[in-house]
PDB file of N, CA and C in Angstrom:
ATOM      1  N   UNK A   1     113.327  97.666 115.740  1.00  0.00           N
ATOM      2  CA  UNK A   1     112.707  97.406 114.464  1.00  0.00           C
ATOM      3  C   UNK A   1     112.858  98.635 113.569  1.00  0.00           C
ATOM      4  N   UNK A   2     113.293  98.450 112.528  1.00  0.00           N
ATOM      5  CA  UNK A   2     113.458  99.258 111.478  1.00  0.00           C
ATOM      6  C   UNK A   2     112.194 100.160 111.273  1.00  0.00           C
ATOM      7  N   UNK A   3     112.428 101.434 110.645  1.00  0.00           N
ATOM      8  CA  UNK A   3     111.042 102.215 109.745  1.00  0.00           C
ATOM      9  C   UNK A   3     110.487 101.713 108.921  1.00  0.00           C
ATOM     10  N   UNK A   4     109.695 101.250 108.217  1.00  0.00           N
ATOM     11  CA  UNK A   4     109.637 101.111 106.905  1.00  0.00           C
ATOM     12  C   UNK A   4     109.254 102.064 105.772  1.00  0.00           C
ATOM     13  N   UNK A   5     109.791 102.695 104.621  1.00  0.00           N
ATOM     14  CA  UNK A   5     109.081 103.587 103.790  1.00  0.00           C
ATOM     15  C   UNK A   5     108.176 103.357 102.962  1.00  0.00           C
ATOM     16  N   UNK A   6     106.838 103.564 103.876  1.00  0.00           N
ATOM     17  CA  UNK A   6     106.047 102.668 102.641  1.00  0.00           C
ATOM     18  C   UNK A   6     105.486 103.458 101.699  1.00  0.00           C
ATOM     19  N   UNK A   7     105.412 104.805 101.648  1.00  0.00           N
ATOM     20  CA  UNK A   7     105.532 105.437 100.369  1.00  0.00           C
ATOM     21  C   UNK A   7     106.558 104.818  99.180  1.00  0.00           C
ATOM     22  N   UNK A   8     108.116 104.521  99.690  1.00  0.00           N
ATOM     23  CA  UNK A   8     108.743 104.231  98.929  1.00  0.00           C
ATOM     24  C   UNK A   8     108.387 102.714  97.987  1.00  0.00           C
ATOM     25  N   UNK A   9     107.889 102.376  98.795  1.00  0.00           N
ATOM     26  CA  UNK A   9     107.769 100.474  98.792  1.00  0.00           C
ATOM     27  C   UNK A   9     106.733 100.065  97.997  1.00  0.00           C
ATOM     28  N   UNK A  10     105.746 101.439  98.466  1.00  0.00           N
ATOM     29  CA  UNK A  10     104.230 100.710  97.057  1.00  0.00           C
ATOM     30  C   UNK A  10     104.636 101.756  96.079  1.00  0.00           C
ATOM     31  N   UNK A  11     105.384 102.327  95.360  1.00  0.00           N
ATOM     32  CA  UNK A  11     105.864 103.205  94.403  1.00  0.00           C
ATOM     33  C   UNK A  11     106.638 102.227  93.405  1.00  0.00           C
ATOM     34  N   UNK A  12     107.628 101.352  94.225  1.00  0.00           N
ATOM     35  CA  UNK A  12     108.375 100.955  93.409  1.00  0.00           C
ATOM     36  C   UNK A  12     107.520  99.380  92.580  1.00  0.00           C
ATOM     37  N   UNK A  13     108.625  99.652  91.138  1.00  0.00           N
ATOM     38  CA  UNK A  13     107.657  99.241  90.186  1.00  0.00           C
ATOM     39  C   UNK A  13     108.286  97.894  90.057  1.00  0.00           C
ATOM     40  N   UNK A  14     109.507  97.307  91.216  1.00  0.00           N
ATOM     41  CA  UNK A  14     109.957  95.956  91.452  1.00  0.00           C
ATOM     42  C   UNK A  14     108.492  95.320  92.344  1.00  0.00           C
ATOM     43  N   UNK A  15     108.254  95.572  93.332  1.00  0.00           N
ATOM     44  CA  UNK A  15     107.651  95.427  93.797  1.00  0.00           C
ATOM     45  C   UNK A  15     106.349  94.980  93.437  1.00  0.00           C
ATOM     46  N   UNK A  16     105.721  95.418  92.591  1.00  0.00           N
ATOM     47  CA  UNK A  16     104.657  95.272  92.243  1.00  0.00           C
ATOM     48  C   UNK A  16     104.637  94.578  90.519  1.00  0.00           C
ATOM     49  N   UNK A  17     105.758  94.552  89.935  1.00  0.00           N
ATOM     50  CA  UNK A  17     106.036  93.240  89.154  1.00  0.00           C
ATOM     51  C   UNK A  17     106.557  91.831  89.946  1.00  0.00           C
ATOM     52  N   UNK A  18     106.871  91.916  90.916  1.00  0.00           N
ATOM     53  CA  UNK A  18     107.269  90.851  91.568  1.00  0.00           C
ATOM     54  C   UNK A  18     105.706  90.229  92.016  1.00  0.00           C
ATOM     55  N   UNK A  19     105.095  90.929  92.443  1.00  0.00           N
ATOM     56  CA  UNK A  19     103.331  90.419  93.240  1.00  0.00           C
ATOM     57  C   UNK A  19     102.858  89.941  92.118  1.00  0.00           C
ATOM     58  N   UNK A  20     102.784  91.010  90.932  1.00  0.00           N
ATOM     59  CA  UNK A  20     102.179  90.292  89.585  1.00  0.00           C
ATOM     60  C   UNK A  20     102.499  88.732  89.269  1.00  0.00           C
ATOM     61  N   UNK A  21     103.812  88.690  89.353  1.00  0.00           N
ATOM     62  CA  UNK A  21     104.744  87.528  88.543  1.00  0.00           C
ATOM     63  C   UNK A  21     104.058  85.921  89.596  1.00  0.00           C
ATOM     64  N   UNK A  22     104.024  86.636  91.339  1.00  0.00           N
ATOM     65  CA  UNK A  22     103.871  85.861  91.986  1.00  0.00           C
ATOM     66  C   UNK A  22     102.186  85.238  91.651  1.00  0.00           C
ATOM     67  N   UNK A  23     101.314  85.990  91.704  1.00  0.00           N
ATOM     68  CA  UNK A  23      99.868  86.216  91.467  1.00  0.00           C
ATOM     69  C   UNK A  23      99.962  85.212  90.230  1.00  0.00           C
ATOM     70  N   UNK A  24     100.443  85.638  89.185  1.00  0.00           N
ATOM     71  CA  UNK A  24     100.531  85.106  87.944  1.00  0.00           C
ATOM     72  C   UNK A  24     101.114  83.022  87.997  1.00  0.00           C
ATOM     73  N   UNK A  25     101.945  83.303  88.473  1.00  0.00           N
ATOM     74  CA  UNK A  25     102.679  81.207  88.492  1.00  0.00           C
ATOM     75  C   UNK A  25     101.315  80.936  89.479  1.00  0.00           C
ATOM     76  N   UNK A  26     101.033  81.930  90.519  1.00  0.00           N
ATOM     77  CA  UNK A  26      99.949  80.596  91.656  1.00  0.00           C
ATOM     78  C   UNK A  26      98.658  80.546  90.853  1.00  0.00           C
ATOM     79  N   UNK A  27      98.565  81.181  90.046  1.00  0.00           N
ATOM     80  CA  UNK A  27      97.050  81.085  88.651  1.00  0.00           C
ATOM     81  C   UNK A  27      97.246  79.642  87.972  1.00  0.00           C
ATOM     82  N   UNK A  28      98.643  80.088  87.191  1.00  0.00           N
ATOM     83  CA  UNK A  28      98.732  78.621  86.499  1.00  0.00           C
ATOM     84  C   UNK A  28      99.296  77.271  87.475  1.00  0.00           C
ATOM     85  N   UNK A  29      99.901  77.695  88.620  1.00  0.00           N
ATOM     86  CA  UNK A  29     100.191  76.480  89.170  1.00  0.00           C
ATOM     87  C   UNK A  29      99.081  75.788  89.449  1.00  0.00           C
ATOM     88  N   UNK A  30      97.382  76.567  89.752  1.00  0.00           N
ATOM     89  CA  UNK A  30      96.792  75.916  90.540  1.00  0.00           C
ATOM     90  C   UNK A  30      95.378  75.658  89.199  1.00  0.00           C
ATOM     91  N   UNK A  31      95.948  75.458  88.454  1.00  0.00           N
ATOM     92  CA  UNK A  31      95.169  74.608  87.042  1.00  0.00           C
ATOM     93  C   UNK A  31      94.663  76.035  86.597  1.00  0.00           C
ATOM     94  N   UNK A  32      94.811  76.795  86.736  1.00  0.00           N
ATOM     95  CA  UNK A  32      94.318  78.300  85.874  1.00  0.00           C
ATOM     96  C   UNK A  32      94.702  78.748  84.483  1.00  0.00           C
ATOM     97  N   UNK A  33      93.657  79.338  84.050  1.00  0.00           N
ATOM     98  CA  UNK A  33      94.514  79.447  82.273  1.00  0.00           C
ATOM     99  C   UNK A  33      95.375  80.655  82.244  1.00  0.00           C
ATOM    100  N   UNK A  34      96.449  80.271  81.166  1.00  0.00           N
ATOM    101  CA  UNK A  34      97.403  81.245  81.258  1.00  0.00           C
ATOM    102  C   UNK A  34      96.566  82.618  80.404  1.00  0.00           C
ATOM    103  N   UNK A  35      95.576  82.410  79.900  1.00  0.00           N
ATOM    104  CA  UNK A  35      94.982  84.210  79.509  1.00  0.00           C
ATOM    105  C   UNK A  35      94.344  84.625  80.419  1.00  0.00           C
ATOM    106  N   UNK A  36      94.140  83.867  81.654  1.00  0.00           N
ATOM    107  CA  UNK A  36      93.452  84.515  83.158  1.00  0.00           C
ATOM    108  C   UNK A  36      94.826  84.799  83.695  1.00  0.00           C
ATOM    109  N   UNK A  37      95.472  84.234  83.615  1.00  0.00           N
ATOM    110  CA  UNK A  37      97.188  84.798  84.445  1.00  0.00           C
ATOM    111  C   UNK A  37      97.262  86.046  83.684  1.00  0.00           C
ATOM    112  N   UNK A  38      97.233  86.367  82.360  1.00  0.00           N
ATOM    113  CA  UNK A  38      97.819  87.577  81.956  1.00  0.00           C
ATOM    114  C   UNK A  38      97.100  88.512  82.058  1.00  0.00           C
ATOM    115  N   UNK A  39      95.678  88.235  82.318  1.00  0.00           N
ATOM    116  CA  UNK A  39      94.918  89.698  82.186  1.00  0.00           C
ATOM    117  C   UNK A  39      94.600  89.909  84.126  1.00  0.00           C
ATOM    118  N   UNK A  40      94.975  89.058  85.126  1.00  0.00           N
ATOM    119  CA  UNK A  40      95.140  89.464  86.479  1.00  0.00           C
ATOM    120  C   UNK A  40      96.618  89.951  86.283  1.00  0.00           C
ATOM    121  N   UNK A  41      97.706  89.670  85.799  1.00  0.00           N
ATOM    122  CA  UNK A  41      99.026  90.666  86.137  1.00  0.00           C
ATOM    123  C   UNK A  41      98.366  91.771  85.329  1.00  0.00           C
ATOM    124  N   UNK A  42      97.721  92.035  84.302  1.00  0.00           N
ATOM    125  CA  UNK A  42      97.375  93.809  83.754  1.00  0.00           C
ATOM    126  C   UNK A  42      96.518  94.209  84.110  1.00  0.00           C
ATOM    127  N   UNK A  43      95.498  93.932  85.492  1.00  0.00           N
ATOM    128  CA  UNK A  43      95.061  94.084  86.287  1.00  0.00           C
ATOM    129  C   UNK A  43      95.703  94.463  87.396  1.00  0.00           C
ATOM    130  N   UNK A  44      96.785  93.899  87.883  1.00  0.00           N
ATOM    131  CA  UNK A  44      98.055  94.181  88.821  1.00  0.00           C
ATOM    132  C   UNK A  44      98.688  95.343  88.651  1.00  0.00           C
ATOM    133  N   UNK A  45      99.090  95.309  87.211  1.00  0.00           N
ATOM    134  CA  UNK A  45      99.964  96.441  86.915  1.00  0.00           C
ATOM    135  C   UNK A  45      99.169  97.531  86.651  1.00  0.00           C
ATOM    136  N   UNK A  46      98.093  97.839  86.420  1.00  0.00           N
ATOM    137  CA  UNK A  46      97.198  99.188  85.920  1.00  0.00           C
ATOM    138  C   UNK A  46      97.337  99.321  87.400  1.00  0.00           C
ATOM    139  N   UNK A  47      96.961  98.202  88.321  1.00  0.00           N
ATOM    140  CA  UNK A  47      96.601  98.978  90.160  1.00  0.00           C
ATOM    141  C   UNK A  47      97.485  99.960  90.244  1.00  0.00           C
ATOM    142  N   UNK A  48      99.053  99.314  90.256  1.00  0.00           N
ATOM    143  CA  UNK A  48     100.118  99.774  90.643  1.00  0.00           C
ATOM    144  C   UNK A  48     100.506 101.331  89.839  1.00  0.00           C
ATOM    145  N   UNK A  49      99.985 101.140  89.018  1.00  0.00           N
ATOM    146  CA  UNK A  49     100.287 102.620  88.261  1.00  0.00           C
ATOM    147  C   UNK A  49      99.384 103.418  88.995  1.00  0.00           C
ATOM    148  N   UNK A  50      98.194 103.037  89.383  1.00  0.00           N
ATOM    149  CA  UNK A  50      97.492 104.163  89.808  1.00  0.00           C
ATOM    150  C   UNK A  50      97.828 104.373  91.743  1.00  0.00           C
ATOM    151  N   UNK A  51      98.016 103.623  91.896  1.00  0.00           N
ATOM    152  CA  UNK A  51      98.660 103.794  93.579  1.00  0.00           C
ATOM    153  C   UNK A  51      99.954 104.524  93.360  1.00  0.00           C
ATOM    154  N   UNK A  52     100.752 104.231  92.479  1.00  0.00           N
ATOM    155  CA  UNK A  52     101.876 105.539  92.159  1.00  0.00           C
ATOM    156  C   UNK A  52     101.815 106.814  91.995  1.00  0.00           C
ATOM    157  N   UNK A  53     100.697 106.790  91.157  1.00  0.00           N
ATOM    158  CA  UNK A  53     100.170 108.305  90.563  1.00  0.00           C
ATOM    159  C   UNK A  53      99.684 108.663  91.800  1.00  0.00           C
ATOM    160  N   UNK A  54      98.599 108.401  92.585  1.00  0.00           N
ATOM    161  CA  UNK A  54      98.516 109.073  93.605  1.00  0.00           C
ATOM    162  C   UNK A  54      99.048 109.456  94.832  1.00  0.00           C
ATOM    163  N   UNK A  55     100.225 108.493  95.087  1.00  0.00           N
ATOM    164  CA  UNK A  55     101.288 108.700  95.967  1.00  0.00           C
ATOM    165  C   UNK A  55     102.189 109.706  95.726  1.00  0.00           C
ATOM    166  N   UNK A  56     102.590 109.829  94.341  1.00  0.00           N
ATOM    167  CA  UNK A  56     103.567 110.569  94.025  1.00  0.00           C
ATOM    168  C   UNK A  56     102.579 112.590  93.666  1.00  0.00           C
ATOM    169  N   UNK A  57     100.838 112.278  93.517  1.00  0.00           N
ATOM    170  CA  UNK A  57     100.611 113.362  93.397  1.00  0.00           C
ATOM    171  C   UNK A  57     100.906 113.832  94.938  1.00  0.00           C
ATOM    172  N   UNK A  58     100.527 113.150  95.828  1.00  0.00           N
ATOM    173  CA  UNK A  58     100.454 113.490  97.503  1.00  0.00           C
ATOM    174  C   UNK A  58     101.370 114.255  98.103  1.00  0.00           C
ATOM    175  N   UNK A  59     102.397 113.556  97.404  1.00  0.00           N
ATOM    176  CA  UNK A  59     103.468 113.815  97.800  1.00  0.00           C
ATOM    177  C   UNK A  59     103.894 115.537  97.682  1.00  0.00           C
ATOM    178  N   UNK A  60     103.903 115.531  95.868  1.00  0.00           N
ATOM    179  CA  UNK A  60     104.020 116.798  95.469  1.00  0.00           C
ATOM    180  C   UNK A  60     102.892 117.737  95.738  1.00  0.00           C
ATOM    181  N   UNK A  61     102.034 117.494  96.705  1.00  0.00           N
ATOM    182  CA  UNK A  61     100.876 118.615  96.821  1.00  0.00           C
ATOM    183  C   UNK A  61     101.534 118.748  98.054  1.00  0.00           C
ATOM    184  N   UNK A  62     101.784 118.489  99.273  1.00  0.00           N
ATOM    185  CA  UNK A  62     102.332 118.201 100.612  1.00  0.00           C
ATOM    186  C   UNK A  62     103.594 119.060 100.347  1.00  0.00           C
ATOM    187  N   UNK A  63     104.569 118.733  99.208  1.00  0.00           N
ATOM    188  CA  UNK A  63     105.613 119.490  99.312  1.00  0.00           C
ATOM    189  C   UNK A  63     105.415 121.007  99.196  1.00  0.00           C
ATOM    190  N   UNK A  64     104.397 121.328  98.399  1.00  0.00           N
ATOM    191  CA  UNK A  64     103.799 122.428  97.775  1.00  0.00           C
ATOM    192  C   UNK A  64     102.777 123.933  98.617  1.00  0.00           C
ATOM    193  N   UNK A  65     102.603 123.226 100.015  1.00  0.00           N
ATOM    194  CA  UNK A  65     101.627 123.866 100.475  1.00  0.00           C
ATOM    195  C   UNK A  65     102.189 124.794 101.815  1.00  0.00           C
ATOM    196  N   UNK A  66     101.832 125.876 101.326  1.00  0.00           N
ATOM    197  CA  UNK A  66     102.124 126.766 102.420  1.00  0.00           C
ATOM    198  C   UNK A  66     103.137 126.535 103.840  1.00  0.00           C
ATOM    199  N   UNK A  67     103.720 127.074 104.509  1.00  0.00           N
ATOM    200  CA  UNK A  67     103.902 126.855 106.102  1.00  0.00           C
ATOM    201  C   UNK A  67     102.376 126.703 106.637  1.00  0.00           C
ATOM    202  N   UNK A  68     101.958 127.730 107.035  1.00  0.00           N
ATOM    203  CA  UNK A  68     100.349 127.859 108.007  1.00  0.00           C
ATOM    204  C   UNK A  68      99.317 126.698 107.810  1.00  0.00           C
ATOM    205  N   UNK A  69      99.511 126.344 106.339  1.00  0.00           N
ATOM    206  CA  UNK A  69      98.726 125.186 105.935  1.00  0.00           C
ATOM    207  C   UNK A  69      99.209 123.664 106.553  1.00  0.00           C
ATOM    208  N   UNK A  70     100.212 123.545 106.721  1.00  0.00           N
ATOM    209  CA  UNK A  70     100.721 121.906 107.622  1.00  0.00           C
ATOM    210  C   UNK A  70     101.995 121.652 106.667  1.00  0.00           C
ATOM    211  N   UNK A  71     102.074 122.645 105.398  1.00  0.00           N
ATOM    212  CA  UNK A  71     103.418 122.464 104.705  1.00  0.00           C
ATOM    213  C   UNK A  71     104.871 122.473 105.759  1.00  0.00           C
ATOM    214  N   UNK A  72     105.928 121.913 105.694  1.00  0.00           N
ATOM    215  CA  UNK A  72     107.091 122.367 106.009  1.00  0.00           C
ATOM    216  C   UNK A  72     108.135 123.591 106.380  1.00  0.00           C
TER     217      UNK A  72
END
């Protein structure tokens, strides 16, 4: 079984327009109004920005930190 990068995977911004888009048709497929579809995908998409931002701060603090500290 493969690795998976899941840093890489919740970063990317396919990913998480694709969940939106999906989230979004099963709203209106299932008799939902389309201004409840649009304000759960900008609900979706604010998540995703902020799970980025903090992945990508993690990242760069981790790259950043000492040897002795658990840095590289």
């Amino acid at each position: 079984m493969k690795n998976i990068d899941w840093k890489r995977k919740l970063t990317s911004r396919k990913l998480w327009t694709a969940v939106a888009s999906f989230v979004s048709m099963m709203i209106v497929a299932t008799g939902g109004a389309e201004s409840t579809a649009t304000q759960v995908t900008a609900l979706i998409m604010a998540g995703a920005s902020v799970v980025a931002y903090i992945i990508g701060e993690g990242l760069t603090d981790a790259a950043n930190l000492p040897k002795d500290e658990g840095g590289e």
